[in-house]
C-alpha atoms as a PDB file:
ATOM      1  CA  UNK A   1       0.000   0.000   0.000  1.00  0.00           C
ATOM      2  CA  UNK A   2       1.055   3.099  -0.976  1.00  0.00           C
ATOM      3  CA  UNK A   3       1.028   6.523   1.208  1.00  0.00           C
ATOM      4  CA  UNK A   4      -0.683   9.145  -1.031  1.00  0.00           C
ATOM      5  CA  UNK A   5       0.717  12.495  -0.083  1.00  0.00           C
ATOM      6  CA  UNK A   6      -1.631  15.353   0.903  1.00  0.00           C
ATOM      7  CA  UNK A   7      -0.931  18.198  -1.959  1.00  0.00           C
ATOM      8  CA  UNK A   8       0.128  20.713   0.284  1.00  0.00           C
ATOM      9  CA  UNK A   9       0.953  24.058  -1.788  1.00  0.00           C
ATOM     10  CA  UNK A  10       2.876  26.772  -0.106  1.00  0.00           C
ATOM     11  CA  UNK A  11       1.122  30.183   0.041  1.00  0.00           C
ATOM     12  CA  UNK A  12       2.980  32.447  -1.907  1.00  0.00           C
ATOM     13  CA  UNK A  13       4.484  35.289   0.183  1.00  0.00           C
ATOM     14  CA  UNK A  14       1.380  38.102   0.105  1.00  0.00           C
ATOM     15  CA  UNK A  15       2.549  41.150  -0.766  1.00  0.00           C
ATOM     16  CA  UNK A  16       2.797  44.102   1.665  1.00  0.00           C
ATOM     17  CA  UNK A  17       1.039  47.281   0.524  1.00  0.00           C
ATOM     18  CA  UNK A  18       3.145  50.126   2.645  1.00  0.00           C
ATOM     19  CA  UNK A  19       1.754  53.366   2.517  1.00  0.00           C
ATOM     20  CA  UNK A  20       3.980  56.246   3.504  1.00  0.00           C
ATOM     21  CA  UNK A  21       2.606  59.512   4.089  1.00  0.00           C
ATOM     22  CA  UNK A  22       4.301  62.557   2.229  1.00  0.00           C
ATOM     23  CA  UNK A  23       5.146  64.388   5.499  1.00  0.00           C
ATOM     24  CA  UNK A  24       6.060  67.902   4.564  1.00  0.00           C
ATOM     25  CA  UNK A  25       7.218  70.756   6.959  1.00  0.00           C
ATOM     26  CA  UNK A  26       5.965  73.938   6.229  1.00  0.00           C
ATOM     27  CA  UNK A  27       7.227  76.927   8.027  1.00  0.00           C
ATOM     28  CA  UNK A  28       4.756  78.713  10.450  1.00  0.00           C
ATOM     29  CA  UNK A  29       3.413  81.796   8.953  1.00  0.00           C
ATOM     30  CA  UNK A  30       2.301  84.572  11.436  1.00  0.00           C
ATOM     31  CA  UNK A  31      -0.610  87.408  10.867  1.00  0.00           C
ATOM     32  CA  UNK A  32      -1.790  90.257  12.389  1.00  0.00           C
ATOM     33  CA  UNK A  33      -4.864  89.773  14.294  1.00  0.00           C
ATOM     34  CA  UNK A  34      -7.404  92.609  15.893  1.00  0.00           C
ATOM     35  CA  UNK A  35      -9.556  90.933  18.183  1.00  0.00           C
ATOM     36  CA  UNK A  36      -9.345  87.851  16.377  1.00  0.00           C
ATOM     37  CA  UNK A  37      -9.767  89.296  13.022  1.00  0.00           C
ATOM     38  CA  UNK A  38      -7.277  89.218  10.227  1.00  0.00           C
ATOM     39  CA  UNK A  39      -6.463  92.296   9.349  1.00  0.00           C
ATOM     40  CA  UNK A  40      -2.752  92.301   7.486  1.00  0.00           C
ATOM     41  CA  UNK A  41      -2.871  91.036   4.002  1.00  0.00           C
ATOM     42  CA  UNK A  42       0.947  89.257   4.397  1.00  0.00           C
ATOM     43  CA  UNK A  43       2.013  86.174   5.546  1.00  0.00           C
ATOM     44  CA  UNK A  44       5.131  87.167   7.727  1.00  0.00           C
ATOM     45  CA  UNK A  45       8.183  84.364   8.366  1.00  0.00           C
ATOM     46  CA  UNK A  46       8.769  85.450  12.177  1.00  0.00           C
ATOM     47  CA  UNK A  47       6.535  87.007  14.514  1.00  0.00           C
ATOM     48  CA  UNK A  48       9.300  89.502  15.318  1.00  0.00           C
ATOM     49  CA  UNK A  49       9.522  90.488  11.293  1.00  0.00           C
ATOM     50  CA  UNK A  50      10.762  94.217  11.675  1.00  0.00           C
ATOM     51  CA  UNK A  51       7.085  94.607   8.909  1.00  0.00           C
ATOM     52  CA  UNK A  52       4.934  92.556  11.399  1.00  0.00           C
ATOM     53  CA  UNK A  53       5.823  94.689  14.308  1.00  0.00           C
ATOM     54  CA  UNK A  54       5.132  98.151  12.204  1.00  0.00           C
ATOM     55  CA  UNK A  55       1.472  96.776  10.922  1.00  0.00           C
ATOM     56  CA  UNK A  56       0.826  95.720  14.549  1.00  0.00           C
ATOM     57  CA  UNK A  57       1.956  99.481  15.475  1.00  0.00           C
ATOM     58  CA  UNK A  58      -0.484 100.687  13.033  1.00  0.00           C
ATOM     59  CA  UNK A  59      -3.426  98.722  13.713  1.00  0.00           C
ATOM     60  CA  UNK A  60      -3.123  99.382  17.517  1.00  0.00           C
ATOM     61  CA  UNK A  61      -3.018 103.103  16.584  1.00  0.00           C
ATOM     62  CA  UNK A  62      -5.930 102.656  14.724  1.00  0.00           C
ATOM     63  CA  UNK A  63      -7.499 100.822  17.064  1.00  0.00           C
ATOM     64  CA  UNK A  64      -6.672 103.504  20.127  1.00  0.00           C
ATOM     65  CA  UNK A  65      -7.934 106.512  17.964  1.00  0.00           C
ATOM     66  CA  UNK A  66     -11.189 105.084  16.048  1.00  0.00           C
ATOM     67  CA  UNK A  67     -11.833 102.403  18.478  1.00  0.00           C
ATOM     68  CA  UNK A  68     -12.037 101.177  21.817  1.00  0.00           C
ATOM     69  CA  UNK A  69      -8.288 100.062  21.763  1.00  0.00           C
ATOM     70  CA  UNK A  70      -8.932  96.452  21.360  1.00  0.00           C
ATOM     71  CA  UNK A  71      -5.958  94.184  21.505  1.00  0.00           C
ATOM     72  CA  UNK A  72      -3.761  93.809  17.975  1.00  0.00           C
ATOM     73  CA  UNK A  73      -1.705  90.343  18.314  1.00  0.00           C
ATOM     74  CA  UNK A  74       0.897  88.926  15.848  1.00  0.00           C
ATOM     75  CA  UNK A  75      -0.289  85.565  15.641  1.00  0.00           C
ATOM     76  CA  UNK A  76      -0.109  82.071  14.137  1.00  0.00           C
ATOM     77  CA  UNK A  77      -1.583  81.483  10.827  1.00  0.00           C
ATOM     78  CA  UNK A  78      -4.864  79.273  11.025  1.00  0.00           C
ATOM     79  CA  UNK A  79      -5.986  78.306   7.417  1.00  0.00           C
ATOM     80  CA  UNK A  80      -9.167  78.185   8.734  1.00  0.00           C
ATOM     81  CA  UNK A  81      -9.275  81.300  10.848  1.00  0.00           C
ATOM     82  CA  UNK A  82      -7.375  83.775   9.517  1.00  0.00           C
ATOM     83  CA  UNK A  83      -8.218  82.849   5.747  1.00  0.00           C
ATOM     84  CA  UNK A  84      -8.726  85.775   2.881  1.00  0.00           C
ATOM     85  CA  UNK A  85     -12.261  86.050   1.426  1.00  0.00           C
ATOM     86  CA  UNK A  86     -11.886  86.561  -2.166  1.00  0.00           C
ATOM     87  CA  UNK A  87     -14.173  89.547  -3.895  1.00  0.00           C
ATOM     88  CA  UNK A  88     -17.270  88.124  -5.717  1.00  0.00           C
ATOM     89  CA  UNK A  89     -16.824  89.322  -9.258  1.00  0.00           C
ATOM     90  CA  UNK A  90     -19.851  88.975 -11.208  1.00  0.00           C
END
């Protein structure tokens, strides 16, 4: 009598799927805020940008003279906050 062998097939080796995220850094950006309102149209590098600090001086003179002197921050950029409306053109 013979043995019969069980056909036992080796699994080929399944092939990993690796998916590596495309991690960039981005710099910070900083804006001028007045009480949580964007109101400087640039993008500075530093929040100590010698053009940061004279747009805060302006808006908190602005703010002193035609307002009640709310507070004017250099802050973070928040895409979400601090984002620029476009003009509707029709």
């Amino acid at each position: 009598m013979e043995k019969k062998q069980k056909d036992t097939k080796i699994p080929s080796p399944v092939s990993k799927m690796v998916t590596t995220e495309q991690t960039e850094t981005k710099s910070a950006k900083y804006v001028v805020i007045r009480e949580g309102y964007r109101v400087s149209d640039k993008e500075y590098d530093m929040p100590n940008d010698p053009s940061a600090i004279s747009e805060k001086e302006f808006w908190t003179r602005v703010a002193k003279k035609h307002s009640y002197g709310e507070p004017v921050e250099i802050v973070q950029y928040d895409a979400k906050k601090h984002r620029v409306w476009a003009d509707a053109k029709e």
